[in-house]
PDBML (XML) file of the C-alpha atoms, coordinates in Angstrom:
<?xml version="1.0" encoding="UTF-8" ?>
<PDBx:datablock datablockName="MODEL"
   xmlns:PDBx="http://pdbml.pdb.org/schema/pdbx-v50.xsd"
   xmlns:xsi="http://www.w3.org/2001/XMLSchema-instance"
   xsi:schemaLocation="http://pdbml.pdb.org/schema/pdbx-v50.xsd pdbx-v50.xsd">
   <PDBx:atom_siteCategory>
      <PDBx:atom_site id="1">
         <PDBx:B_iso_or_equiv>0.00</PDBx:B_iso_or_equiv>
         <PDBx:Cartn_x>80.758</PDBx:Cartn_x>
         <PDBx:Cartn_y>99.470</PDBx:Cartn_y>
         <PDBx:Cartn_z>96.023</PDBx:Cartn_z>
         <PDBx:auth_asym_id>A</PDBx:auth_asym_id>
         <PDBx:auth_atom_id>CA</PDBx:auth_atom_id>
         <PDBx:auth_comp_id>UNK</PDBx:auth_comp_id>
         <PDBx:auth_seq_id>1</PDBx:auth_seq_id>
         <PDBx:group_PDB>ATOM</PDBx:group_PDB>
         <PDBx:label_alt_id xsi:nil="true" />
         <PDBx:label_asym_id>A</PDBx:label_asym_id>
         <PDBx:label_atom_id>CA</PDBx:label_atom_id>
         <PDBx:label_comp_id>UNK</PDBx:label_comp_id>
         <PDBx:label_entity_id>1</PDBx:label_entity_id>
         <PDBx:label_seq_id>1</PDBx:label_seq_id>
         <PDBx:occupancy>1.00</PDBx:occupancy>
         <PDBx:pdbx_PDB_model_num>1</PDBx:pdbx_PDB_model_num>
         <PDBx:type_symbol>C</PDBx:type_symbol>
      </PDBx:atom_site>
      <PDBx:atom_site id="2">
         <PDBx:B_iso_or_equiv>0.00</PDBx:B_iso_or_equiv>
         <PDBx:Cartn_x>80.056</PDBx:Cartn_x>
         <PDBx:Cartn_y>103.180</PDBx:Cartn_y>
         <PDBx:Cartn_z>95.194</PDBx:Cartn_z>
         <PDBx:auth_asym_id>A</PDBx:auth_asym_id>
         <PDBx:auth_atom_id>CA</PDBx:auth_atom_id>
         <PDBx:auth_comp_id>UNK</PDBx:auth_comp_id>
         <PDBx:auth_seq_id>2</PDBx:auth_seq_id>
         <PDBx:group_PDB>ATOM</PDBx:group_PDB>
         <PDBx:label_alt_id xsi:nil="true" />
         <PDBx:label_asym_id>A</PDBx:label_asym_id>
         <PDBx:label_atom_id>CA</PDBx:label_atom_id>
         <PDBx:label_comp_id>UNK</PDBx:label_comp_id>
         <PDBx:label_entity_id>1</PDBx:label_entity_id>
         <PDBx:label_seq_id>2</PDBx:label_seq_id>
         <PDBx:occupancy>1.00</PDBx:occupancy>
         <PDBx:pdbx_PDB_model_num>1</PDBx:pdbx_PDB_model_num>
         <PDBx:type_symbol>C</PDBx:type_symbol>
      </PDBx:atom_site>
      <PDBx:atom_site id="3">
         <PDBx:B_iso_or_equiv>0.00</PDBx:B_iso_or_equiv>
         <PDBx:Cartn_x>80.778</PDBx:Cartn_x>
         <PDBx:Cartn_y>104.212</PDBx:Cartn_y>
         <PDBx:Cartn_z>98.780</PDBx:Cartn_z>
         <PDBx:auth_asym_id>A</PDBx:auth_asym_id>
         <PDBx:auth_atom_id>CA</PDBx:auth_atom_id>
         <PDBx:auth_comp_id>UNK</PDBx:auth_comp_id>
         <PDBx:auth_seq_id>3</PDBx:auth_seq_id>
         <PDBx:group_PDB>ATOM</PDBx:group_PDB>
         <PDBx:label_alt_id xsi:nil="true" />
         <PDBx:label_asym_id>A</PDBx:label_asym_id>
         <PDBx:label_atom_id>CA</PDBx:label_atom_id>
         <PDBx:label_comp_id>UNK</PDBx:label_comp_id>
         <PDBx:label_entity_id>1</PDBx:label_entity_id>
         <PDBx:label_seq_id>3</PDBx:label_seq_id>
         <PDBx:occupancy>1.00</PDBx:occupancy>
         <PDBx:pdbx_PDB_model_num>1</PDBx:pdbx_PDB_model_num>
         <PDBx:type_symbol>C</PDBx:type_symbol>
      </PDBx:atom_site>
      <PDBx:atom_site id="4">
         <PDBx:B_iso_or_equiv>0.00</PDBx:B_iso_or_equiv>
         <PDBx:Cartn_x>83.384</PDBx:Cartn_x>
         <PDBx:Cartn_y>102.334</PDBx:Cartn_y>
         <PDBx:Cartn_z>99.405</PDBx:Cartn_z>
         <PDBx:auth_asym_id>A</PDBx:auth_asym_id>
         <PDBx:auth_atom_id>CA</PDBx:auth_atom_id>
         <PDBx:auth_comp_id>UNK</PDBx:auth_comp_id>
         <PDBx:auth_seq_id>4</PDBx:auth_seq_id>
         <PDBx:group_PDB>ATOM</PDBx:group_PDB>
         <PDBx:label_alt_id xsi:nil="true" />
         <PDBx:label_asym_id>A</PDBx:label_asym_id>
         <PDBx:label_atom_id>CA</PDBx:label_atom_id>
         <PDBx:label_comp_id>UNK</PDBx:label_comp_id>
         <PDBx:label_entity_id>1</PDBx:label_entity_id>
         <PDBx:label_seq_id>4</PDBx:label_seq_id>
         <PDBx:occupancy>1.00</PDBx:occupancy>
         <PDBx:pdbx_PDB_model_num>1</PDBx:pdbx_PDB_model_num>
         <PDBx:type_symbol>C</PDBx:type_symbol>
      </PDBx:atom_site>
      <PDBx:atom_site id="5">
         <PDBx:B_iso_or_equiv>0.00</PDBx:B_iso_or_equiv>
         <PDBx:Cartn_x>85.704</PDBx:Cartn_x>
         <PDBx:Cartn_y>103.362</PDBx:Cartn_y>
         <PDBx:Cartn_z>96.561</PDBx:Cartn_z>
         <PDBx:auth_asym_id>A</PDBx:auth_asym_id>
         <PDBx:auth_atom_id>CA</PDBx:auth_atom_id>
         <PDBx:auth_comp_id>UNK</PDBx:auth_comp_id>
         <PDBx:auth_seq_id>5</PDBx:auth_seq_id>
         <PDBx:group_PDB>ATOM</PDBx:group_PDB>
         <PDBx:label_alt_id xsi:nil="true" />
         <PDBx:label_asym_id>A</PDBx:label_asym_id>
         <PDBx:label_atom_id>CA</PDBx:label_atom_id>
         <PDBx:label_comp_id>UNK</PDBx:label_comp_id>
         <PDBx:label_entity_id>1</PDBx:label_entity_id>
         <PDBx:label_seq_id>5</PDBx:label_seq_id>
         <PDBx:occupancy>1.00</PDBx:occupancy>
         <PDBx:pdbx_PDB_model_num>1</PDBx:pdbx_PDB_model_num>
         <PDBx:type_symbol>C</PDBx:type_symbol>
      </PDBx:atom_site>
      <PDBx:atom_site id="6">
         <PDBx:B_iso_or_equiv>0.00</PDBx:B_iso_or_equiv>
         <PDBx:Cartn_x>84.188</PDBx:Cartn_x>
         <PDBx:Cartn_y>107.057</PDBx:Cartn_y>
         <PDBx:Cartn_z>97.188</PDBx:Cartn_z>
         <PDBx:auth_asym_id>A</PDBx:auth_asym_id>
         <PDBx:auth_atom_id>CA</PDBx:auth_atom_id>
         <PDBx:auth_comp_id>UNK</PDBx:auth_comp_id>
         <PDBx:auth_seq_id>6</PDBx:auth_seq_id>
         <PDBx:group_PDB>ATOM</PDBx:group_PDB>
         <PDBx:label_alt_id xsi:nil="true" />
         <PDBx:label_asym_id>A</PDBx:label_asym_id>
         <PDBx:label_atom_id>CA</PDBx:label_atom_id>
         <PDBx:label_comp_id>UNK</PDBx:label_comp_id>
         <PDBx:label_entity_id>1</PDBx:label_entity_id>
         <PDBx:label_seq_id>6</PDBx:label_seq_id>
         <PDBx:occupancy>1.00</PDBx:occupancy>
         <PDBx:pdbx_PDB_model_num>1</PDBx:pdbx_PDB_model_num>
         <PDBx:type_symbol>C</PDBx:type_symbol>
      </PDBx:atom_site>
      <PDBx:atom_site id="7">
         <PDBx:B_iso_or_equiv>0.00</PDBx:B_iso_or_equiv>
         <PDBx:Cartn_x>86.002</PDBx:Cartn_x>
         <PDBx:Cartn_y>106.785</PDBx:Cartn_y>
         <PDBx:Cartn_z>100.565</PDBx:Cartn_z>
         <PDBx:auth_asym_id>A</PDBx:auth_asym_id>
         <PDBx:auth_atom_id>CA</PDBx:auth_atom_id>
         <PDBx:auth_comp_id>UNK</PDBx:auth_comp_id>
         <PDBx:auth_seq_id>7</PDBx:auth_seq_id>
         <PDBx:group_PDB>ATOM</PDBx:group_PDB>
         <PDBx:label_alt_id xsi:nil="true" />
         <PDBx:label_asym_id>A</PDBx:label_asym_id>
         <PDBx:label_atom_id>CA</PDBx:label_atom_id>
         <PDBx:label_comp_id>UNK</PDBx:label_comp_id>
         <PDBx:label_entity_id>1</PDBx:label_entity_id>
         <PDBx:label_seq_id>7</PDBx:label_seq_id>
         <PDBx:occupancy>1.00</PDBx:occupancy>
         <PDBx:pdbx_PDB_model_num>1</PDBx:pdbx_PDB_model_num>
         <PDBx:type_symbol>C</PDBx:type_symbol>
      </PDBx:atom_site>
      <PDBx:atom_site id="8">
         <PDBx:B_iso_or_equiv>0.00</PDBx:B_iso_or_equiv>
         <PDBx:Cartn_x>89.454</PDBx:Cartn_x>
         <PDBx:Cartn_y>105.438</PDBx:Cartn_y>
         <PDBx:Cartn_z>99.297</PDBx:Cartn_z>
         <PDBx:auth_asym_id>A</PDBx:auth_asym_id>
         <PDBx:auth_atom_id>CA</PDBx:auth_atom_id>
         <PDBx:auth_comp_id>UNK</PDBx:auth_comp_id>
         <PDBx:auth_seq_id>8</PDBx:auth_seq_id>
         <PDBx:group_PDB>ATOM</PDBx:group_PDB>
         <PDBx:label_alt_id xsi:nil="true" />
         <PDBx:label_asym_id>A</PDBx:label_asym_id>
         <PDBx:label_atom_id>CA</PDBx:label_atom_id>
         <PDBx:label_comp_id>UNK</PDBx:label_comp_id>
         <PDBx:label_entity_id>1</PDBx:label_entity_id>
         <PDBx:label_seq_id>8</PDBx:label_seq_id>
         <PDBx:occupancy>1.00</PDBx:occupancy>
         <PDBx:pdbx_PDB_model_num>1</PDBx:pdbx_PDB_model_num>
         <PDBx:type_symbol>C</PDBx:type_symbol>
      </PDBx:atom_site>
      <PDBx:atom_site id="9">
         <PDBx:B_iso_or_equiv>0.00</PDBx:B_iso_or_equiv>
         <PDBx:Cartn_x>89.423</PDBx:Cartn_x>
         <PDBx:Cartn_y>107.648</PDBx:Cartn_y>
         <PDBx:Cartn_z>95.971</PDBx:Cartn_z>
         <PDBx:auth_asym_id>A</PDBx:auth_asym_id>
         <PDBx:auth_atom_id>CA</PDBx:auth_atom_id>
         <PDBx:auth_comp_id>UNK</PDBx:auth_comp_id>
         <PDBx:auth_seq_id>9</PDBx:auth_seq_id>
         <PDBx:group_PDB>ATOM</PDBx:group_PDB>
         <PDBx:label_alt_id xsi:nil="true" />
         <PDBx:label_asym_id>A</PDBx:label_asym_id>
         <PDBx:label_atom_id>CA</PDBx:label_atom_id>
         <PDBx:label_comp_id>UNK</PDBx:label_comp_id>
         <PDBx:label_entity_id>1</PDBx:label_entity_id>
         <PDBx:label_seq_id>9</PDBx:label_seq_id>
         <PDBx:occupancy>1.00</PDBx:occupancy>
         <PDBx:pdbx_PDB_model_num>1</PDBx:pdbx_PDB_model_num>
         <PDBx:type_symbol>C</PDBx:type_symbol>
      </PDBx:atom_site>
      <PDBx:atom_site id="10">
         <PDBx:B_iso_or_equiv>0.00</PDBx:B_iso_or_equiv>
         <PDBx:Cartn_x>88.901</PDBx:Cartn_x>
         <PDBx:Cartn_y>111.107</PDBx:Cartn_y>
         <PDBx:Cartn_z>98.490</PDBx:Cartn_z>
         <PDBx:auth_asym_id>A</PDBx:auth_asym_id>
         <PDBx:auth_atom_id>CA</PDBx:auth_atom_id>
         <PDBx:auth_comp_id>UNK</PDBx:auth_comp_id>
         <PDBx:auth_seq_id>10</PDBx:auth_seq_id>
         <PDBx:group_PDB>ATOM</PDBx:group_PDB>
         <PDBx:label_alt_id xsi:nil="true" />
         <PDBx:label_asym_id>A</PDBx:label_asym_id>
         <PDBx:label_atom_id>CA</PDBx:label_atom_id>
         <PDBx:label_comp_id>UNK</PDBx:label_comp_id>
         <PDBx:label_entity_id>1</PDBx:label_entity_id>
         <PDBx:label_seq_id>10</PDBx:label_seq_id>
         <PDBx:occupancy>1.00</PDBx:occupancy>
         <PDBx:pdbx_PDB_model_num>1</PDBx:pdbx_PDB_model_num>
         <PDBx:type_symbol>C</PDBx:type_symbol>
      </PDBx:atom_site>
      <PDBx:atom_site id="11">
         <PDBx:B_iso_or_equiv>0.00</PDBx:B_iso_or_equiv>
         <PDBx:Cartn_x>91.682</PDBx:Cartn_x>
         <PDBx:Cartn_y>109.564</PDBx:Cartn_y>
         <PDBx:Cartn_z>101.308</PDBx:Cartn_z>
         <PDBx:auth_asym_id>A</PDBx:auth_asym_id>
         <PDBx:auth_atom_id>CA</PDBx:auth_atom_id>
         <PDBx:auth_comp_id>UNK</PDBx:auth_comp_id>
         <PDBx:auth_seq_id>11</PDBx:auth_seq_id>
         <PDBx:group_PDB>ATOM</PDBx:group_PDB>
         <PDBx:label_alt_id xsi:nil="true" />
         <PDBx:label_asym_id>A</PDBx:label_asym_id>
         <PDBx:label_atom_id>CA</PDBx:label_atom_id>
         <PDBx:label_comp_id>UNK</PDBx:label_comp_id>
         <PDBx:label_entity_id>1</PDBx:label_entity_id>
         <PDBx:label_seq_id>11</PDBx:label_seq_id>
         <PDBx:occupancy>1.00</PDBx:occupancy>
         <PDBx:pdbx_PDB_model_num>1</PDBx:pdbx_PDB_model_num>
         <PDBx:type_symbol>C</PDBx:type_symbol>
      </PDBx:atom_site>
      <PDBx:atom_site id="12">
         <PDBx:B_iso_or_equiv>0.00</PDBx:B_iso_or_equiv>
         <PDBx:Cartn_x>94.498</PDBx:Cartn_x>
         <PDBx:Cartn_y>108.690</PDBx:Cartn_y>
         <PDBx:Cartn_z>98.007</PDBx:Cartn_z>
         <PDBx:auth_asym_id>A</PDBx:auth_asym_id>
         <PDBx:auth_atom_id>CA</PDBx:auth_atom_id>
         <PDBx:auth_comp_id>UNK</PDBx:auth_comp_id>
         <PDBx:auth_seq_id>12</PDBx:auth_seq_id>
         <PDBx:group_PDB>ATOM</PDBx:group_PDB>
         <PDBx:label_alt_id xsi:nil="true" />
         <PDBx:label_asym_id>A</PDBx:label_asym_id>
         <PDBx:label_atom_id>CA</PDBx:label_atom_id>
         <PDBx:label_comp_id>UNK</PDBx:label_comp_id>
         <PDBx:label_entity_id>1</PDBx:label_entity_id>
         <PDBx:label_seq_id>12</PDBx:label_seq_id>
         <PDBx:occupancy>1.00</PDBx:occupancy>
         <PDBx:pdbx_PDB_model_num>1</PDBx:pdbx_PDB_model_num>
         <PDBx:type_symbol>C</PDBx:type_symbol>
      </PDBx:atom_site>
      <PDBx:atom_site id="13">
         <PDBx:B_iso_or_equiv>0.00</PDBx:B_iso_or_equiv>
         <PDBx:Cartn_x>93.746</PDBx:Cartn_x>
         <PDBx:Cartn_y>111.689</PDBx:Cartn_y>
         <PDBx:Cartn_z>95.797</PDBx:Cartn_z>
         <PDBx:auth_asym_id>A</PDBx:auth_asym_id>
         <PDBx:auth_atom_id>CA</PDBx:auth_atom_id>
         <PDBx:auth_comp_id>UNK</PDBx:auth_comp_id>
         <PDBx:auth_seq_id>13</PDBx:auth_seq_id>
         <PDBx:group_PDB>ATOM</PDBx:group_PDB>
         <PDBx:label_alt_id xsi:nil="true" />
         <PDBx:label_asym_id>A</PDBx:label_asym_id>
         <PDBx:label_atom_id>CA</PDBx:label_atom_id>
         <PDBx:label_comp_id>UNK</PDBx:label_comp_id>
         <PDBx:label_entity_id>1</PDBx:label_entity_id>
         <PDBx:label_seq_id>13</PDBx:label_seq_id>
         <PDBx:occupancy>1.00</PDBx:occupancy>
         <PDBx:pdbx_PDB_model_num>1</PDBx:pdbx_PDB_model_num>
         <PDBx:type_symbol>C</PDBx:type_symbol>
      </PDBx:atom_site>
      <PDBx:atom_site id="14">
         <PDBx:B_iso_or_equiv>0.00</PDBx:B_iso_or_equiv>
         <PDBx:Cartn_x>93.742</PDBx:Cartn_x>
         <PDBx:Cartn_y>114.605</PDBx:Cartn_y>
         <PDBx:Cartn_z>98.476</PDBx:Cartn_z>
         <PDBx:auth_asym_id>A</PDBx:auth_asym_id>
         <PDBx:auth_atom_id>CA</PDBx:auth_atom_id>
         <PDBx:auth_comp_id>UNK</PDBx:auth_comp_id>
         <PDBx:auth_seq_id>14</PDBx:auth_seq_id>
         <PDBx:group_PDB>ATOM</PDBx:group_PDB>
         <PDBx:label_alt_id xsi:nil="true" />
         <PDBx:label_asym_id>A</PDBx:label_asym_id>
         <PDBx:label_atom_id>CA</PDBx:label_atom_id>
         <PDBx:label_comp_id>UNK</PDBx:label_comp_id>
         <PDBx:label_entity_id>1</PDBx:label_entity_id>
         <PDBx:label_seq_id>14</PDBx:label_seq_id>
         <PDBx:occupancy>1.00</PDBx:occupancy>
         <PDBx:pdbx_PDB_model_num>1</PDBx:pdbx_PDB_model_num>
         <PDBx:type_symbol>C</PDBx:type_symbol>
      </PDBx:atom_site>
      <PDBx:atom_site id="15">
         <PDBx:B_iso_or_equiv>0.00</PDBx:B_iso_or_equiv>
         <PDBx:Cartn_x>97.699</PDBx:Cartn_x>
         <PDBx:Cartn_y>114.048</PDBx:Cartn_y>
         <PDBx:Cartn_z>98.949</PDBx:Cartn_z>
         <PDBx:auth_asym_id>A</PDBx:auth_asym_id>
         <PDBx:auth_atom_id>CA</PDBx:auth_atom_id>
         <PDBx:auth_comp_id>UNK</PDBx:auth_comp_id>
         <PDBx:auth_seq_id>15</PDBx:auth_seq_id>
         <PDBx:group_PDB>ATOM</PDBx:group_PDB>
         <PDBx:label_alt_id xsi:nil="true" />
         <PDBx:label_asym_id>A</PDBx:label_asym_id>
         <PDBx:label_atom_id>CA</PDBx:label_atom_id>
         <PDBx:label_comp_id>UNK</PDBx:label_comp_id>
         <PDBx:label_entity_id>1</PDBx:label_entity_id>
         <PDBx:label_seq_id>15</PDBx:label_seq_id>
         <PDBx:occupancy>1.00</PDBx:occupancy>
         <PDBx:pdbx_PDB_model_num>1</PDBx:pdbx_PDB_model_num>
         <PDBx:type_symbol>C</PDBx:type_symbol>
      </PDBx:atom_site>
      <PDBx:atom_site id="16">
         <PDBx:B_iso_or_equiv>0.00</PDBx:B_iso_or_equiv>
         <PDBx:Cartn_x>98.185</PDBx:Cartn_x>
         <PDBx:Cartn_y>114.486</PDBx:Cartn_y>
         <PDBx:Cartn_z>95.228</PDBx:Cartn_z>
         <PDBx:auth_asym_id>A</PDBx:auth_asym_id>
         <PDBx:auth_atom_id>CA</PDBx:auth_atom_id>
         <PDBx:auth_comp_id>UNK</PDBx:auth_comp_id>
         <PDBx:auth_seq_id>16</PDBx:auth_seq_id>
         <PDBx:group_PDB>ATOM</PDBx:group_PDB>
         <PDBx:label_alt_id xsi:nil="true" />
         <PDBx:label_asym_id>A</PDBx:label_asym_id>
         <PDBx:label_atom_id>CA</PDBx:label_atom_id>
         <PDBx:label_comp_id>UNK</PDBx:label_comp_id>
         <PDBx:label_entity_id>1</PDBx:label_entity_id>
         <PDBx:label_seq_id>16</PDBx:label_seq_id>
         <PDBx:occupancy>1.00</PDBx:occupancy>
         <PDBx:pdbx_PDB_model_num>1</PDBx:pdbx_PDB_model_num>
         <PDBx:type_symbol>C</PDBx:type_symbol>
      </PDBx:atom_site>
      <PDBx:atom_site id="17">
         <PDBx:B_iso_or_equiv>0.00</PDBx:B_iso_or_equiv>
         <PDBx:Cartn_x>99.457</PDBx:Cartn_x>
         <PDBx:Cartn_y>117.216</PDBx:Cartn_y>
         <PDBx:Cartn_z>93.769</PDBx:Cartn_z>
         <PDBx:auth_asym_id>A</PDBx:auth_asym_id>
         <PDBx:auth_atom_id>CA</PDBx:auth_atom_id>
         <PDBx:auth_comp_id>UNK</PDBx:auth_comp_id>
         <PDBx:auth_seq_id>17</PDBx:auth_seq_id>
         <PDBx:group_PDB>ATOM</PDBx:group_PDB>
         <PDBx:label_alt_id xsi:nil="true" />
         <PDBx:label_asym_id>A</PDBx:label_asym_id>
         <PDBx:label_atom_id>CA</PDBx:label_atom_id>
         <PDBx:label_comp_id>UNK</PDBx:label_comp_id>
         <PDBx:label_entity_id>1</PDBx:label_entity_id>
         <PDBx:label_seq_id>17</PDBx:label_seq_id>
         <PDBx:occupancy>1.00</PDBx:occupancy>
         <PDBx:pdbx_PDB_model_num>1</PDBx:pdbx_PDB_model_num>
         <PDBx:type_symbol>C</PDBx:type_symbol>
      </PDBx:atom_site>
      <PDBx:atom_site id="18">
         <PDBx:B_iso_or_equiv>0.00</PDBx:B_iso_or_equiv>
         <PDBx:Cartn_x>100.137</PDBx:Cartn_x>
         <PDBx:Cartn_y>119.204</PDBx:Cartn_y>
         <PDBx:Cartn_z>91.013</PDBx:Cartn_z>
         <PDBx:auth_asym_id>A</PDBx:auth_asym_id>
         <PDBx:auth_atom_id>CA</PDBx:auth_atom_id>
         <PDBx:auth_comp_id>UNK</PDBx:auth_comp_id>
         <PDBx:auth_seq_id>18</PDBx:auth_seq_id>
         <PDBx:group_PDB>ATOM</PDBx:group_PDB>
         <PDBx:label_alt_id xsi:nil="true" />
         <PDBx:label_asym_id>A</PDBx:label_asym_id>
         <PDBx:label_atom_id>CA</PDBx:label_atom_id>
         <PDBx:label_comp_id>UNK</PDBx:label_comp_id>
         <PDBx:label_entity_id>1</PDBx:label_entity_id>
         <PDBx:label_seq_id>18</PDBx:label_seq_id>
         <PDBx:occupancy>1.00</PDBx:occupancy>
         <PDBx:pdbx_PDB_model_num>1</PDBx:pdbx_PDB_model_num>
         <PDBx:type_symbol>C</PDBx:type_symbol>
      </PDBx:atom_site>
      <PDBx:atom_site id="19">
         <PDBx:B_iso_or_equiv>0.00</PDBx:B_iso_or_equiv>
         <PDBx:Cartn_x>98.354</PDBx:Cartn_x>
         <PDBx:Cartn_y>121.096</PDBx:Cartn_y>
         <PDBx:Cartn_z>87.938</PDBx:Cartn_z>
         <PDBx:auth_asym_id>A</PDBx:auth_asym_id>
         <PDBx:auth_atom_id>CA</PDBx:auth_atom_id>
         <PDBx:auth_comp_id>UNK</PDBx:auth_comp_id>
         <PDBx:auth_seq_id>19</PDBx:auth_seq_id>
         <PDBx:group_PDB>ATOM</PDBx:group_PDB>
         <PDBx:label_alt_id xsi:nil="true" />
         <PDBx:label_asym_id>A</PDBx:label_asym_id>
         <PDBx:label_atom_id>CA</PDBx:label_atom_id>
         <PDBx:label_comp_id>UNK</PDBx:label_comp_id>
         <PDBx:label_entity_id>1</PDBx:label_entity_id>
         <PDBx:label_seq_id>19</PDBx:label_seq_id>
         <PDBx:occupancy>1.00</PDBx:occupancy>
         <PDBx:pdbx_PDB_model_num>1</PDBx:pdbx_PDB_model_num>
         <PDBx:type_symbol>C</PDBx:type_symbol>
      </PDBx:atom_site>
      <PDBx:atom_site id="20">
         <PDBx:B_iso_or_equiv>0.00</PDBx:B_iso_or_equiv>
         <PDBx:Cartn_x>96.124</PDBx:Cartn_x>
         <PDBx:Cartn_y>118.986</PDBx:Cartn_y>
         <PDBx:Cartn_z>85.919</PDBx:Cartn_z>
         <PDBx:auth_asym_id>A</PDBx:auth_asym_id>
         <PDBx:auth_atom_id>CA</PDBx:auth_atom_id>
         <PDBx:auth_comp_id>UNK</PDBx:auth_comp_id>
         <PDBx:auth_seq_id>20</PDBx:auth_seq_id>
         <PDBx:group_PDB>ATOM</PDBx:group_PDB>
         <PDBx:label_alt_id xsi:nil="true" />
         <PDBx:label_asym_id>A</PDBx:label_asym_id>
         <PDBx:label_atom_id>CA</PDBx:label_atom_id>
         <PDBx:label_comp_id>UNK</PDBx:label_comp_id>
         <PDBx:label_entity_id>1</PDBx:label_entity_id>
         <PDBx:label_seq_id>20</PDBx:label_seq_id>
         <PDBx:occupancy>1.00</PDBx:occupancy>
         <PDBx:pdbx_PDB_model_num>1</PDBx:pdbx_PDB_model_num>
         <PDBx:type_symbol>C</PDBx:type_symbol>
      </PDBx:atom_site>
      <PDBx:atom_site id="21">
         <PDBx:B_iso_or_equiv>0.00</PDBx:B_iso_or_equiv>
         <PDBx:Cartn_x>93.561</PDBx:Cartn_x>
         <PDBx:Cartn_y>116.237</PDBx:Cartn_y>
         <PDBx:Cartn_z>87.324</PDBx:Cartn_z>
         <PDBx:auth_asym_id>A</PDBx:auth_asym_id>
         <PDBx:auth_atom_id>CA</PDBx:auth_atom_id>
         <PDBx:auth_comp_id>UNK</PDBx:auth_comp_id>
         <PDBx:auth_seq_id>21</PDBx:auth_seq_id>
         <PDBx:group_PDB>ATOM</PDBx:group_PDB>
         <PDBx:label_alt_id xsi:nil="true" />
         <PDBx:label_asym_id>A</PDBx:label_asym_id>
         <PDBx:label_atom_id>CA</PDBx:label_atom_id>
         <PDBx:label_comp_id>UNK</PDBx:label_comp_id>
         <PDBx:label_entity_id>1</PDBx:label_entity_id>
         <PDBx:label_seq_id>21</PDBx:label_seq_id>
         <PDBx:occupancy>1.00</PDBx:occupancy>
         <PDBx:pdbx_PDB_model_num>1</PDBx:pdbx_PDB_model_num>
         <PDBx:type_symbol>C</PDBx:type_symbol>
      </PDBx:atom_site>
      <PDBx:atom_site id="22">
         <PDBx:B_iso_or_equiv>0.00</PDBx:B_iso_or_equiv>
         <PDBx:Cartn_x>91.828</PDBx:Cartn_x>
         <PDBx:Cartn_y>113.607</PDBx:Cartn_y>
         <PDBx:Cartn_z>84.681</PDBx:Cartn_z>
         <PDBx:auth_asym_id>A</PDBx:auth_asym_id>
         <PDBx:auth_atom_id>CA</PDBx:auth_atom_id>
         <PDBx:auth_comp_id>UNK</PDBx:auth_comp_id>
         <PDBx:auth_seq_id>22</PDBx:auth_seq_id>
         <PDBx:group_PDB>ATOM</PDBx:group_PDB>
         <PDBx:label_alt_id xsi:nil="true" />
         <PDBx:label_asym_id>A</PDBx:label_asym_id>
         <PDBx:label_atom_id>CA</PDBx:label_atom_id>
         <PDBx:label_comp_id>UNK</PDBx:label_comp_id>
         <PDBx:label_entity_id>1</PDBx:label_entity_id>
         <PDBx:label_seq_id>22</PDBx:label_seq_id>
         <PDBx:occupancy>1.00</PDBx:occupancy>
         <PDBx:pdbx_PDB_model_num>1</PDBx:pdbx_PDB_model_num>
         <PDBx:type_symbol>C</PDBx:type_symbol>
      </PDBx:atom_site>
      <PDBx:atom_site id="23">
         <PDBx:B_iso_or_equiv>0.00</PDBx:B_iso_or_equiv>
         <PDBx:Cartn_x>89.312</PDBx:Cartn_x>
         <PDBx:Cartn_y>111.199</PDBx:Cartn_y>
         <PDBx:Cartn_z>85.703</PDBx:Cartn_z>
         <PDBx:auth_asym_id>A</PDBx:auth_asym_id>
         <PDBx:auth_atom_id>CA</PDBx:auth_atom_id>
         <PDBx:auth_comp_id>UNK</PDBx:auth_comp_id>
         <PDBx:auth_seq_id>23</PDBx:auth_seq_id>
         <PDBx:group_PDB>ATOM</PDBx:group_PDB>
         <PDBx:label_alt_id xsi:nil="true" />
         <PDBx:label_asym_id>A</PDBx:label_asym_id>
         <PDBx:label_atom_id>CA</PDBx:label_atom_id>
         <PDBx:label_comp_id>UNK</PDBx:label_comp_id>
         <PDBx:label_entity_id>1</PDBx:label_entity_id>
         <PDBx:label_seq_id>23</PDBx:label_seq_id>
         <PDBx:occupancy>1.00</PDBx:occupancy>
         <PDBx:pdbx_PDB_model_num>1</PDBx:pdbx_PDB_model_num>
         <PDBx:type_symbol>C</PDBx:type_symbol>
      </PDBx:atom_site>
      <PDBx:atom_site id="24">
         <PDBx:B_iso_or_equiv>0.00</PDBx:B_iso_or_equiv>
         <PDBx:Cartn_x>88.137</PDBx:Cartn_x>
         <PDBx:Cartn_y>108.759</PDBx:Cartn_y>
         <PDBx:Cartn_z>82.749</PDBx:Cartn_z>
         <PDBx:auth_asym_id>A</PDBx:auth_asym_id>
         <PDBx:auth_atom_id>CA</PDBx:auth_atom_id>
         <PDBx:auth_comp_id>UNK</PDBx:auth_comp_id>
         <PDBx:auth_seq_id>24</PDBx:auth_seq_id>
         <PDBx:group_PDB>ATOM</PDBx:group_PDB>
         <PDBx:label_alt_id xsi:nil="true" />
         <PDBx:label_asym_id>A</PDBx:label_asym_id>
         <PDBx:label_atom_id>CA</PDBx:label_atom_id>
         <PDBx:label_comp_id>UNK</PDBx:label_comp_id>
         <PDBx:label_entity_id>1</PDBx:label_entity_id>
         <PDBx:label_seq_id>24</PDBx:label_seq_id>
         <PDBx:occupancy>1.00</PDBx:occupancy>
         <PDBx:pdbx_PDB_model_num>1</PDBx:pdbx_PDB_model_num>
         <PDBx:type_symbol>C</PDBx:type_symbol>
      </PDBx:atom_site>
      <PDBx:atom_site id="25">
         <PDBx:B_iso_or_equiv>0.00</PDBx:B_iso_or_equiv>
         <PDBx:Cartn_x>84.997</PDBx:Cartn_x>
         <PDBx:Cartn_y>107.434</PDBx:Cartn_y>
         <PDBx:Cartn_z>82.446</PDBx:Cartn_z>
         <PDBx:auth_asym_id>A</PDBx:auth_asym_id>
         <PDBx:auth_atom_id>CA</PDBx:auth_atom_id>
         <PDBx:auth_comp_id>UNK</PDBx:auth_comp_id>
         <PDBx:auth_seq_id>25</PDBx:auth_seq_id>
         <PDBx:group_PDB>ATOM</PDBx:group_PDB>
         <PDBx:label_alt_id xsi:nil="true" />
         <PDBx:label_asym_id>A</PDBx:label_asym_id>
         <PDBx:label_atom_id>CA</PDBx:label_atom_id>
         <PDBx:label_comp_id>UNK</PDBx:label_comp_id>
         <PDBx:label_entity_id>1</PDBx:label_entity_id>
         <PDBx:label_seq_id>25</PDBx:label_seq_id>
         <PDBx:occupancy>1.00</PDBx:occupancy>
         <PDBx:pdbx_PDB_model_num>1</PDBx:pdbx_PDB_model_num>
         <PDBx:type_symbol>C</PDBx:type_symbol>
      </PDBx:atom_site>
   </PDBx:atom_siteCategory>
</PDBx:datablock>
């Protein structure tokens, strides 16, 4: 599961932008 949600977090975040970044938990 880890790996697999590793892979889709890094491909949806990297096209984000702006200042300030919070992950929760």
């Amino acid at each position: 599961v880890r790996a697999w949600q590793q892979e889709r977090l890094d491909m949806l975040t990297a096209d984000i932008f702006g200042f300030n970044a919070l992950q929760i938990g």
